[in-house]
Protein backbone atom coordinates (compact mmCIF):
# COMPACT_ATOMS: atom_id res chain seq x y z
CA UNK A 1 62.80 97.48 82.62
CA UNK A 2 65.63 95.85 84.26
CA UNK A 3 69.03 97.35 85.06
CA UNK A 4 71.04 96.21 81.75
CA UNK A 5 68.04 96.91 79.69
CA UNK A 6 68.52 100.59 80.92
CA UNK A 7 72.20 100.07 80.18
CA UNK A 8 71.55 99.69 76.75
CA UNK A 9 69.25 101.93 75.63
CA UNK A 10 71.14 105.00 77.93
CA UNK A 11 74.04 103.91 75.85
CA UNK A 12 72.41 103.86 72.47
CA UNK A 13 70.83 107.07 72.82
CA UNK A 14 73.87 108.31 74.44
CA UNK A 15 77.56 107.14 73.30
CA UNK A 16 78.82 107.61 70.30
CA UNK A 17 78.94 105.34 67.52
CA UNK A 18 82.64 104.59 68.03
CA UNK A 19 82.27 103.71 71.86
CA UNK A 20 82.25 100.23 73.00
CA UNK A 21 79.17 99.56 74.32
CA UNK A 22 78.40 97.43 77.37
CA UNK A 23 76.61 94.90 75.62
CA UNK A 24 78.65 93.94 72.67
CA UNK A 25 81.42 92.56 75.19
CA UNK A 26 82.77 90.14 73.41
CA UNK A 27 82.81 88.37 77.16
CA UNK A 28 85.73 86.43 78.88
CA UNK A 29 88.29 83.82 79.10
CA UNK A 30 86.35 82.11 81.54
CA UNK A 31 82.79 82.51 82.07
CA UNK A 32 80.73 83.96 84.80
CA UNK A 33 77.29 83.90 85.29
CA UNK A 34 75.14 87.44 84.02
CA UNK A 35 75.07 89.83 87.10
CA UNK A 36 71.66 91.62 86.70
CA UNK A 37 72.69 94.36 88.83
CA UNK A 38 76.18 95.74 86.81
CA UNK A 39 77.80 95.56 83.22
CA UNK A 40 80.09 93.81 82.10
CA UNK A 41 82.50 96.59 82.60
CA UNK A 42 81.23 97.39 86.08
CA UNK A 43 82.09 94.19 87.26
CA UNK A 44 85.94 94.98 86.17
CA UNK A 45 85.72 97.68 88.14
CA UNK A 46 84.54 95.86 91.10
CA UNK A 47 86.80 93.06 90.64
CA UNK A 48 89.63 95.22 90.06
CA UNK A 49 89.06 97.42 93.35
CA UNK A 50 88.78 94.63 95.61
CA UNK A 51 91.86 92.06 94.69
CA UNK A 52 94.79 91.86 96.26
CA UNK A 53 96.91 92.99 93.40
CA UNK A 54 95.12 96.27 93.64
CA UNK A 55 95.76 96.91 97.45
CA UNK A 56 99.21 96.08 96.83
CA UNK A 57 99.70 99.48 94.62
CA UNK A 58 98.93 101.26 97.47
CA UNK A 59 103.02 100.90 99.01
CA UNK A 60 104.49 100.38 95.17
CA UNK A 61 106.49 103.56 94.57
CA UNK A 62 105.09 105.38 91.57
CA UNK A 63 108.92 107.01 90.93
CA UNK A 64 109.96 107.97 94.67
CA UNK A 65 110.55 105.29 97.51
CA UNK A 66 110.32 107.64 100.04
CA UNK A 67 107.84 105.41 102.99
CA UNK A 68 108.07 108.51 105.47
CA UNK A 69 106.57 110.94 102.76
CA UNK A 70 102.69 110.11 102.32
CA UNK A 71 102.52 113.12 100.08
CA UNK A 72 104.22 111.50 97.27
CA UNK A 73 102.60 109.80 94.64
CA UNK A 74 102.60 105.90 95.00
CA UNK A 75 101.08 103.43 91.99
CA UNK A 76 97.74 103.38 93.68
CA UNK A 77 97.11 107.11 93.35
CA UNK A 78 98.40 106.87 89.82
CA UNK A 79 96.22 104.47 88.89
CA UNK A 80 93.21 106.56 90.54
CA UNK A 81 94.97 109.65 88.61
CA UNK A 82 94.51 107.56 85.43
CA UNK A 83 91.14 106.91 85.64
CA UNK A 84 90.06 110.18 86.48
CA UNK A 85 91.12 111.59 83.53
CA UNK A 86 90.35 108.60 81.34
CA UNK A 87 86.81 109.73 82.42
CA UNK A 88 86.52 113.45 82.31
CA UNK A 89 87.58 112.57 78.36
CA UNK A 90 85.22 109.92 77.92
CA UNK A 91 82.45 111.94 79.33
CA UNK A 92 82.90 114.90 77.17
CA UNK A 93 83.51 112.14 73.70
CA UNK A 94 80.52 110.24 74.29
CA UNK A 95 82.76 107.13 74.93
CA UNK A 96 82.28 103.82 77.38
CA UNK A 97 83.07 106.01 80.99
CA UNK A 98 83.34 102.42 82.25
CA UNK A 99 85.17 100.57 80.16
CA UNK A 100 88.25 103.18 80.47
CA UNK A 101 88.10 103.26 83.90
CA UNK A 102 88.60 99.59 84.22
CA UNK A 103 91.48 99.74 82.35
CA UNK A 104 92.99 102.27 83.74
CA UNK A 105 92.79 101.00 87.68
CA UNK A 106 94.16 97.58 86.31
CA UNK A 107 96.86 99.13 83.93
CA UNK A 108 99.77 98.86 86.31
CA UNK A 109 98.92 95.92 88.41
CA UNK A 110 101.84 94.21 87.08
CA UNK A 111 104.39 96.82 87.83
CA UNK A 112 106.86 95.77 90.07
CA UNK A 113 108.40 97.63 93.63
CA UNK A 114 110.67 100.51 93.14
CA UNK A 115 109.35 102.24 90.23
CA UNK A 116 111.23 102.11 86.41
CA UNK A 117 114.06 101.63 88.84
CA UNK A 118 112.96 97.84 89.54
CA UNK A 119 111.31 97.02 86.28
CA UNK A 120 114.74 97.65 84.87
CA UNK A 121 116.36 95.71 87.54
CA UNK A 122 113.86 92.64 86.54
CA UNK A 123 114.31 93.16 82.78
CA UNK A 124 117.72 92.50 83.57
CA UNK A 125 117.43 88.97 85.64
CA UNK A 126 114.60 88.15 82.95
CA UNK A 127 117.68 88.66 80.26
CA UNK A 128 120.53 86.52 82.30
CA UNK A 129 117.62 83.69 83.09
CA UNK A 130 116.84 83.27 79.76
CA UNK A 131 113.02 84.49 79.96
CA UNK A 132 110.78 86.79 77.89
CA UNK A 133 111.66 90.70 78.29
CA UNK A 134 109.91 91.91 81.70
CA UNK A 135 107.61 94.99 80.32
CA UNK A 136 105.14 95.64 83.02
CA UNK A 137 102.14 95.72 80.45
CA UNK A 138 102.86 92.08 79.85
CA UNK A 139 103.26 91.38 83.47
CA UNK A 140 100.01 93.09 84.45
CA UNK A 141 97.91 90.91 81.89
CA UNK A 142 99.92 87.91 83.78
CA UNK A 143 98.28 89.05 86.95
CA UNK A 144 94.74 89.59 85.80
CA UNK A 145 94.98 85.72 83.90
CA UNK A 146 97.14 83.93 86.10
CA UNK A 147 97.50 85.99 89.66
CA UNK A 148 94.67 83.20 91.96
CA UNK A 149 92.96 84.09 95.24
CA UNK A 150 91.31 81.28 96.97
CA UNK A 151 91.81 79.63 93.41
CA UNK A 152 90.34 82.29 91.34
CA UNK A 153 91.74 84.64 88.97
CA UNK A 154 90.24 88.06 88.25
CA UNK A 155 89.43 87.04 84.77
CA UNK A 156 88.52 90.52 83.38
CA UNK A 157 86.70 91.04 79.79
CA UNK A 158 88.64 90.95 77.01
CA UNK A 159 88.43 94.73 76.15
CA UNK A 160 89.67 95.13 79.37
CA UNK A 161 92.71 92.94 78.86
CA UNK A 162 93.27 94.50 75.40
CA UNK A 163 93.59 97.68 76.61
CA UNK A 164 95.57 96.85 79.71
CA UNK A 165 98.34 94.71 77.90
CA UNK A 166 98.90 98.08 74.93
CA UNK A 167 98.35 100.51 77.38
CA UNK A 168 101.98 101.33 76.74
CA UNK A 169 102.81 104.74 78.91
CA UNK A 170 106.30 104.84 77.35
CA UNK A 171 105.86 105.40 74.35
CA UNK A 172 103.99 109.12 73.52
CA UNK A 173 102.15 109.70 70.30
CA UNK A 174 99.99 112.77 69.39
CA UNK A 175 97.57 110.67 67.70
CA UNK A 176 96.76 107.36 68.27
CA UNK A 177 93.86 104.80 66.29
CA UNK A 178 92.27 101.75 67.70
CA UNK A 179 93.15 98.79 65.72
CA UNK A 180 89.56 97.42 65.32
CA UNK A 181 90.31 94.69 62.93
CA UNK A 182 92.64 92.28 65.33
CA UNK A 183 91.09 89.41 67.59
CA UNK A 184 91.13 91.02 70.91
CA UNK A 185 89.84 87.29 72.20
CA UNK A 186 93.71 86.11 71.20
CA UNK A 187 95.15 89.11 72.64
CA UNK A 188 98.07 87.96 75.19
CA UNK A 189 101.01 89.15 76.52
CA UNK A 190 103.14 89.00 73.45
CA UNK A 191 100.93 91.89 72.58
CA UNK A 192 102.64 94.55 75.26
CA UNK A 193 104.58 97.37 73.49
CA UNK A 194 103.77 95.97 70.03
CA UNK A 195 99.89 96.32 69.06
CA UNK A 196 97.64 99.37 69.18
CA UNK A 197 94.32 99.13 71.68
CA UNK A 198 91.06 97.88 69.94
CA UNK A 199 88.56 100.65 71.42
CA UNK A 200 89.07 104.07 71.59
CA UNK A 201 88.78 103.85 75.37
CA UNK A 202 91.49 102.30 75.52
CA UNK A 203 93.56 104.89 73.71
CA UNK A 204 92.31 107.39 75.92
CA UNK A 205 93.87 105.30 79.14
CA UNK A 206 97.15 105.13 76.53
CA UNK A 207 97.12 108.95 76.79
CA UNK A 208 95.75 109.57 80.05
CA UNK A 209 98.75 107.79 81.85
CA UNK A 210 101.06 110.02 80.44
CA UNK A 211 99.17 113.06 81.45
CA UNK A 212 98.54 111.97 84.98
CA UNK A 213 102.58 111.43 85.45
CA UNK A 214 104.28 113.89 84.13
CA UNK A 215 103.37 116.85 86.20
CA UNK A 216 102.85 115.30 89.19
CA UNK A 217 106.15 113.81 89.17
CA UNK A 218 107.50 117.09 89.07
CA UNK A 219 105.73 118.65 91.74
CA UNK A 220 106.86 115.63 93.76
CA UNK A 221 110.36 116.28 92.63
CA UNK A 222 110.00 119.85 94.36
CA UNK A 223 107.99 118.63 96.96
CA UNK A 224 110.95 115.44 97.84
CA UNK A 225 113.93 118.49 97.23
CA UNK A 226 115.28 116.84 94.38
CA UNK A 227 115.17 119.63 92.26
CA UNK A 228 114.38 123.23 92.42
CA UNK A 229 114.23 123.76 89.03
CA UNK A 230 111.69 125.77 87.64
CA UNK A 231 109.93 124.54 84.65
CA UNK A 232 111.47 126.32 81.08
CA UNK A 233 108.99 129.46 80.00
CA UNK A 234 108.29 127.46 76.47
CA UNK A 235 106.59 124.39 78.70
CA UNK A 236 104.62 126.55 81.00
CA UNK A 237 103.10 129.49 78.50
CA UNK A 238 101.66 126.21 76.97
CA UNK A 239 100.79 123.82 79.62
CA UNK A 240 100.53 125.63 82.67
CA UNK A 241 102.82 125.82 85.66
CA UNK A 242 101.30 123.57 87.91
CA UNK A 243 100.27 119.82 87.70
CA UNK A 244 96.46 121.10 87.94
CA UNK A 245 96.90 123.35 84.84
CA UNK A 246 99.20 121.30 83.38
CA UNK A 247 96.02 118.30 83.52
CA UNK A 248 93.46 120.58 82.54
CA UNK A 249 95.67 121.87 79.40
CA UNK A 250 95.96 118.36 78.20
CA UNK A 251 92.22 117.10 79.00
CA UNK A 252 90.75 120.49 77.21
CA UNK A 253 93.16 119.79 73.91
CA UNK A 254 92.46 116.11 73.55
CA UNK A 255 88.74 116.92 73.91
CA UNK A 256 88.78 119.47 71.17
CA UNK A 257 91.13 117.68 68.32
CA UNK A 258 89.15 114.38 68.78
CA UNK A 259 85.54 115.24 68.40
CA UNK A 260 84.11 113.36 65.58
CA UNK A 261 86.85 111.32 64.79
CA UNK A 262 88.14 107.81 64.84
CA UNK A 263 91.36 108.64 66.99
CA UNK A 264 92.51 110.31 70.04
CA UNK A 265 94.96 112.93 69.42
CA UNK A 266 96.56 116.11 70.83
CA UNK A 267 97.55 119.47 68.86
CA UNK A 268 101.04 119.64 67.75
CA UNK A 269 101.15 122.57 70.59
CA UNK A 270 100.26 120.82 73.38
CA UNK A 271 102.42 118.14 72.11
CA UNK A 272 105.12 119.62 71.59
CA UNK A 273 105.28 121.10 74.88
CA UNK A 274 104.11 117.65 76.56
CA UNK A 275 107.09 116.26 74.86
CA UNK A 276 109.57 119.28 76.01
CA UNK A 277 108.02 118.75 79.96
CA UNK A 278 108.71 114.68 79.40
CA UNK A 279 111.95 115.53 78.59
CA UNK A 280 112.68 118.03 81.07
CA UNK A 281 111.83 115.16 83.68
CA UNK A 282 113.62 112.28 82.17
CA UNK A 283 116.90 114.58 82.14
CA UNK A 284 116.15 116.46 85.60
CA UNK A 285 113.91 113.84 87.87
CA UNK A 286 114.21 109.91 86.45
CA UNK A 287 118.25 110.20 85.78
CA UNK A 288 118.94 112.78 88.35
CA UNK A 289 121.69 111.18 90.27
CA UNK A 290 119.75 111.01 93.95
CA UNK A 291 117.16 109.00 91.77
CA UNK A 292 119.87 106.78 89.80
CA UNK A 293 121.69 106.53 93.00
CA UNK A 294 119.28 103.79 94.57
CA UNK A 295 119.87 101.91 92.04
CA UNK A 296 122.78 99.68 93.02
CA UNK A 297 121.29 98.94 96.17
CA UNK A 298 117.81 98.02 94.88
CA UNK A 299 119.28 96.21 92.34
CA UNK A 300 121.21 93.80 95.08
CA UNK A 301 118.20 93.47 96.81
CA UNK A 302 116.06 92.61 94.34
CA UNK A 303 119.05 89.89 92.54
CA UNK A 304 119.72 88.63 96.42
CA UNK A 305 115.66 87.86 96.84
CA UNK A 306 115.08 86.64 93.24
CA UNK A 307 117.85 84.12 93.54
CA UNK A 308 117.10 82.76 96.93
CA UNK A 309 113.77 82.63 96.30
CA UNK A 310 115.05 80.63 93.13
CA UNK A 311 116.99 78.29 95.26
CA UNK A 312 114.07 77.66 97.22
CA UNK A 313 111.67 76.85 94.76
CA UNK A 314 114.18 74.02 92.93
CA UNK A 315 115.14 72.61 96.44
CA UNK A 316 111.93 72.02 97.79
CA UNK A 317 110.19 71.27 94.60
CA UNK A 318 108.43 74.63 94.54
CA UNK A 319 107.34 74.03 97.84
CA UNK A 320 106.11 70.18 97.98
CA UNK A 321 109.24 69.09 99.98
CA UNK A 322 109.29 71.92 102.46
CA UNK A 323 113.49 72.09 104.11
CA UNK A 324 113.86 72.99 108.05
CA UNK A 325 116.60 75.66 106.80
CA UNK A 326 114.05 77.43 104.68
CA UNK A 327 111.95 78.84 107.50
CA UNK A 328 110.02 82.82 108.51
CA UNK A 329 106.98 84.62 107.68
CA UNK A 330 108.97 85.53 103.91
CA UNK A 331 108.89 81.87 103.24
CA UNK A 332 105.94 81.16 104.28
CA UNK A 333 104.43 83.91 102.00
CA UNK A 334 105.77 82.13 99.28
CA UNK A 335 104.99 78.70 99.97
CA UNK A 336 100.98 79.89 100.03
CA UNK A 337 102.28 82.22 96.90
CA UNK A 338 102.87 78.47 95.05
CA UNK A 339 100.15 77.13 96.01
CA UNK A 340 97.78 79.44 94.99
CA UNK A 341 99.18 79.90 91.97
CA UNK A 342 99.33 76.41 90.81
CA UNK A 343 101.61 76.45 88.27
CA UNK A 344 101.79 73.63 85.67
CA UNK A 345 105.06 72.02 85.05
CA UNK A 346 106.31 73.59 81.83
CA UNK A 347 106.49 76.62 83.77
CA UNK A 348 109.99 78.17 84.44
CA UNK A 349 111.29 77.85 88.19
CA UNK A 350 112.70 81.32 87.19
CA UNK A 351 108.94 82.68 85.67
CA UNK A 352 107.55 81.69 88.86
CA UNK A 353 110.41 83.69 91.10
CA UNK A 354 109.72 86.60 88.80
CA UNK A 355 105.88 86.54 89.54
CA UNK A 356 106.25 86.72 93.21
CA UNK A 357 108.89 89.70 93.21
CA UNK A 358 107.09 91.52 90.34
CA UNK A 359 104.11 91.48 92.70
CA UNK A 360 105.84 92.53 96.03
CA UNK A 361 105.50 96.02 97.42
CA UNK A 362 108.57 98.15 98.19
CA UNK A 363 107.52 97.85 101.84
CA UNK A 364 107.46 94.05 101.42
CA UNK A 365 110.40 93.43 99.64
CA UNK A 366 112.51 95.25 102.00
CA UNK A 367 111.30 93.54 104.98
CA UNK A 368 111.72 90.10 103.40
CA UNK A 369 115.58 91.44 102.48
CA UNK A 370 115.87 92.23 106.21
CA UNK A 371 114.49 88.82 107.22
CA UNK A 372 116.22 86.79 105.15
CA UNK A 373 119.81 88.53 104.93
CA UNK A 374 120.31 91.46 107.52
CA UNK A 375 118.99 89.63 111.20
CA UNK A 376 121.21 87.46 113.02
CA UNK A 377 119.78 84.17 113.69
CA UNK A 378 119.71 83.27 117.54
CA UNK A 379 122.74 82.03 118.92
C-alpha cells in the first residue's frame, strides 16, 4: 500500500465526517505534479516552512518592537502558537490535523512590520493612494498567489487559501460555521473580513489565533514593564491567571461545546471572560500610551520609505531604467524585489510599493530608513 493510500483509509476510519479529508482537495491554482511521499496538505506545510515570507516572521513584531528582548513574542512564534493549538483541537475533534496547521503557519504572512501599529499606518497610505483597504488577511493571500522566488509562487491548495484569507483574528465570535456552500476555487482577496471559512479547520485557526494572543500578550506586557496590572478576579476565576492556564481553559471549552456538531464554539463563560481579558488588553496593552507612542515615528518611517520607494519605481520604470542617484543595498533589494515579482502593467506603481513594505521586517525597514535618510553621504 503506498503512502496516500494509507492516508486515506487512516482518515476514513479516523476523522470525522465533517473533516476535510486529504484527498478530496479540491487541488490548486496552478498545478503540481502528485508527490507520493506527502498530502496535499503536507506539502503546504512544507512549502510554507521553507519560503522566504515565512523566515521573514521571525523579526516582524507580533505587538512589541523591542529587538534587544528575545523573550517577546514576534509573528513567527505566533504563528507556531497558532498551530499548536489549531492541533491539540483538531486532534481531540477528529478533524484534518494538517490542513489547520497549514493555515495557521501561513495566516499572517502578509502582516506587515510593527505590529497593528503598521497595518494601520499602511491602511492609511492605501486610503490617500487610492487602493483597496490594507487588511493583512488580504495581503497574506497576495503573498501566497503573487509573492515569486526564483519565479515561483507558493501556490498553496485552495482550502488552504480559504482559510488563510477569513482567518479574521479581529473579529471574536463564540460560535462560528463553515460556509460549505461557496466556491472556495474563486475565493480571493475580496474575501478577507467578509466570508466565513469553508472547513471547520479553518474555523478552528479563526479561534485559535485569538487564543494564542491574548494571554501571551499580557505576560509580555509584564514581562516588557508596560503594565503591572494584575488581571481583574472575574477574568482569572474563569480563565486562569497565566497564559498556560489561560490556553488550556480555552482548548478544554472549545473541545467540549463542539463535539458532534457542525461549528466551533465556546461556552458563553469562557466567552465572556475571553471577551473581558480582550478588552482588558485593548484598553491596558494595544492603546497604552508607551505602545501608541511609537506611532508617530513608525508612521514617518514607514510614509518616508513608501514614498521614495514610490518615486523610484515611476522614475526608473519600476526598475528597467536604473538612475545613478538611486543607489545601496535598500535599492538594490528592490530592484531584484521587481523583478521577481513581475508585475503586469495594470498593476498600481503604488500596489507594488505596498507589497514590498508590507513584506519588510521591522529589522529591515529600519535599516533601509537609516540608509536611505539618516547617513551622510561621503563628502
Amino acid at each position: 500500500m503506498d503512502y496516500i493510500q494509507l492516508v486515506k483509509t487512516r482518515e476514513e476510519k479516523y476523522l470525522s465526517r465533517k473533516a476535510k479529508r486529504s484527498t478530496e482537495s479540491l487541488g490548486r491554482k496552478h498545478l503540481l505534479n502528485p508527490d507520493p511521499n506527502r498530502t496535499e496538505f503536507e506539502r503546504d506545510t512544507t512549502r510554507i516552512l521553507h519560503s522566504l515570507p515565512f523566515r521573514r516572521l521571525r523579526n516582524k513584531a507580533q505587538v512589541f518592537y523591542a529587538p534587544k528582548n528575545d523573550h517577546l513574542c514576534t509573528r513567527m512564534e505566533h504563528a507556531l502558537h497558532v498551530a499548536s493549538i489549531s492541533s491539540t483541537i483538531c486532534n481531540h475533534l477528529r478533524l484534518n490535523v494538517d490542513l489547520a496547521e497549514a493555515i495557521a503557519l501561513a495566516h499572517d504572512l502578509g502582516h506587515p512590520p510593527f505590529g497593528h501599529i503598521g497595518e494601520q499606518i499602511l491602511r492609511n497610505l492605501h486610503k490617500k493612494n487610492r487602493l483597496p483597504p490594507f487588511k493583512h488577511e488580504a495581503q497574506s493571500l497576495r503573498v501566497i498567489d503573487r509573492f515569486k522566488t526564483k519565479g515561483e509562487a507558493l501556490n498553496l491548495t485552495y482550502e488552504v487559501r480559504d482559510g488563510v484569507v477569513c482567518h479574521c483574528g479581529e473579529k471574536f465570535l463564540q460560535k462560528l460555521r463553515p460556509d460549505r456552500k461557496k466556491d472556495i476555487t474563486e475565493v480571493e482577496v475580496n474575501a478577507a473580513r467578509r466570508q466565513r471559512p469553508a472547513t471547520l479547520e479553518a474555523c478552528v485557526v479563526r479561534f485559535a489565533d485569538v487564543i494564542s494572543y491574548v494571554g501571551r500578550d499580557y505576560e509580555d506586557a509584564i514581562q516588557a514593564k508596560i503594565i503591572d496590572t494584575p488581571l481583574p478576579f472575574e477574568i482569572t476565576q474563569v480563565l486562569g491567571d497565566t497564559n498556560s492556564r489561560i490556553i488550556g481553559t480555552a482548548i478544554r471549552d472549545i473541545i467540549q461545546n463542539s463535539r458532534r456538531v457542525d461549528a466551533i464554539r465556546m461556552s458563553q463563560e469562557v466567552f465572556s471572560a475571553m471577551n473581558a481579558l480582550l478588552e482588558f488588553n485593548i484598553e491596558n496593552i494595544y492603546n497604552n500610551s508607551r505602545i501608541r507612542g511609537q506611532y508617530n515615528r513608525i508612521e514617518q518611517m514607514l510614509s518616508d520609505l513608501f514614498y521614495f520607494f514610490l518615486e523610484v519605481v515611476q522614475e526608473t520604470g519600476r526598475g528597467k531604467r536604473k538612475k545613478r542617484y538611486y543607489h545601496g543595498t535598500a535599492i538594490d533589494v528592490f530592484y531584484e524585489f521587481l523583478m521577481d515579482m513581475q508585475y503586469a502593467d495594470g498593476e498600481p506603481d503604488a500596489q507594488i510599493v505596498s507589497d514590498f513594505i508590507a513584506g519588510m521586517t521591522d529589522t529591515f525597514a529600519t535599516r533601509t530608513y537609516q540608509e536611505l535618510f539618516l547617513v551622510s553621504p561621503p563628502a
